[in-house]
Protein backbone atom coordinates (compact mmCIF):
# COMPACT_ATOMS: atom_id res chain seq x y z
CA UNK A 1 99.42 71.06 124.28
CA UNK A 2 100.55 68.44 122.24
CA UNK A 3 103.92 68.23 120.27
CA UNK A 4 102.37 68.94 116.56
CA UNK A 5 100.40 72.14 118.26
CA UNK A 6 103.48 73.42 119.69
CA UNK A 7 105.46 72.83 116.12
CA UNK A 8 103.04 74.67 114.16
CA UNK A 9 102.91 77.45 117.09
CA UNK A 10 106.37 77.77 117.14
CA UNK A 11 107.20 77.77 113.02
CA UNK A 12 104.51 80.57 113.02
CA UNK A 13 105.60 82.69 115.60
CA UNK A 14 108.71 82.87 114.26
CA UNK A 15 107.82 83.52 110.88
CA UNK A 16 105.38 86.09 111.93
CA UNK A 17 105.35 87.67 114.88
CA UNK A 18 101.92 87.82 115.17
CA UNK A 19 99.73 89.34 117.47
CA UNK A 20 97.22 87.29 117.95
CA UNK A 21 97.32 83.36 116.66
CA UNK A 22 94.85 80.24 117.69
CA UNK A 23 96.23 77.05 116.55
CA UNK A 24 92.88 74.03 117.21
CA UNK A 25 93.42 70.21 117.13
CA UNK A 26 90.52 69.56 115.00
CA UNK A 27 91.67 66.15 114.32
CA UNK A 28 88.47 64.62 116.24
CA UNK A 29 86.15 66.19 113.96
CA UNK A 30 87.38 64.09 111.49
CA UNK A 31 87.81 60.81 112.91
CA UNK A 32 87.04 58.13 110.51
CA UNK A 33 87.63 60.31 107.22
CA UNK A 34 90.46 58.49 105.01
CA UNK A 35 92.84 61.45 105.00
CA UNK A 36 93.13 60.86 109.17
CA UNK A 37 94.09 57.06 108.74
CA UNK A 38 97.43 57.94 108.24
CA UNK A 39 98.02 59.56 111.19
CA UNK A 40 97.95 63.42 109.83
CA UNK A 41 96.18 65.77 111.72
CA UNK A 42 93.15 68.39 110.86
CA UNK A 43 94.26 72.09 111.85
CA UNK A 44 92.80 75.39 112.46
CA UNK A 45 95.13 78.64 112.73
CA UNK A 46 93.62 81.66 113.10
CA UNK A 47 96.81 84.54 112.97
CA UNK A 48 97.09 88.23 112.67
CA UNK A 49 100.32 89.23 112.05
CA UNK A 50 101.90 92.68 110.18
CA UNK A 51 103.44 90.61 107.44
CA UNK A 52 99.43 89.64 105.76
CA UNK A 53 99.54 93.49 104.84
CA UNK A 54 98.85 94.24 101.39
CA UNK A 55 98.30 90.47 101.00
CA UNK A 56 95.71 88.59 98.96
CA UNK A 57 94.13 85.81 101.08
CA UNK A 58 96.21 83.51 98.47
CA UNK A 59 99.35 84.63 99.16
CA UNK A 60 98.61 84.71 102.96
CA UNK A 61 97.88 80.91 102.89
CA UNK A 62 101.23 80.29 100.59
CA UNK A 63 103.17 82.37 103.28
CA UNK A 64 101.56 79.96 106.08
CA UNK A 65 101.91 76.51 104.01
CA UNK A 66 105.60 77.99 103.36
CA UNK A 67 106.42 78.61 107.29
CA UNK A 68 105.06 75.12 107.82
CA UNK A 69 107.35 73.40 105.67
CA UNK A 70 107.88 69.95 106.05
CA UNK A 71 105.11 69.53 108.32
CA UNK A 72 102.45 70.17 105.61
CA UNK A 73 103.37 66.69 104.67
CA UNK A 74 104.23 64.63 107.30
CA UNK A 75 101.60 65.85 109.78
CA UNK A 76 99.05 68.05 108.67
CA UNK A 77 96.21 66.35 106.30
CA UNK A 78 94.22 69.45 106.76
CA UNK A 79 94.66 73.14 107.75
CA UNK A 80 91.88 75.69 107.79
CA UNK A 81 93.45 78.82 107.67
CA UNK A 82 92.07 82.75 108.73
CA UNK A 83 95.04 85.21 108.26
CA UNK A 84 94.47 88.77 108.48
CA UNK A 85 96.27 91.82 109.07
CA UNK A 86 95.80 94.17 112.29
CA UNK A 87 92.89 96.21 111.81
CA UNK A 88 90.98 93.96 109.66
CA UNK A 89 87.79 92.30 110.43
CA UNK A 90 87.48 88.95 111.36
C-alpha cells in the first residue's frame, strides 16, 4: 500500500470508525489528464461508518474532505466518494 493510501486510511479511521472502508489508487485511470501532472492523485473511498447517520450525502462528503485536511490539497486532485450509514444500500 502506498504512503498516500495509508494517510487517507488512517485520517479516516480515526475520524470514523467505520465499519467497512475501501480506499482505490485510481490515479492510472487518469494518466495524462492535466489535474495528474502535478503529481496529485485520483481517489476512491467507499466508507460506512455510524457518524453518516442522519446525514445528507453533502454533508457526508464535507465530513470526509474535512478529515482529509491538508491532503485535499497537496495530494488528492480527485476523490470519488460513497459514504453511507450501516444499514443503507449501496
Amino acid at each position: 500500500m502506498s504512503s498516500r493510501l495509508a494517510r487517507i486510511r488512517e485520517a479516516l479511521e480515526a475520524a470514523f470508525a467505520p465499519t467497512r472502508l475501501i480506499v482505490n489508487d485510481d490515479s492510472h485511470l487518469h494518466a495524462g489528464h492535466a489535474g495528474a501532472r502535478d503529481g496529485r492523485g485520483h481517489y476512491s473511498v467507499e466508507i460506512v461508518s455510524a457518524a453518516f447517520a442522519g446525514k445528507t450525502s453533502l454533508a457526508r462528503h464535507r465530513a470526509v474532505y474535512a478529515a482529509l485536511g491538508q491532503m485535499m490539497t497537496t495530494d488528492i486532485h480527485a476523490l470519488q466518494i460513497q459514504a453511507r450509514a450501516p444499514g443503507e444500500p449501496d
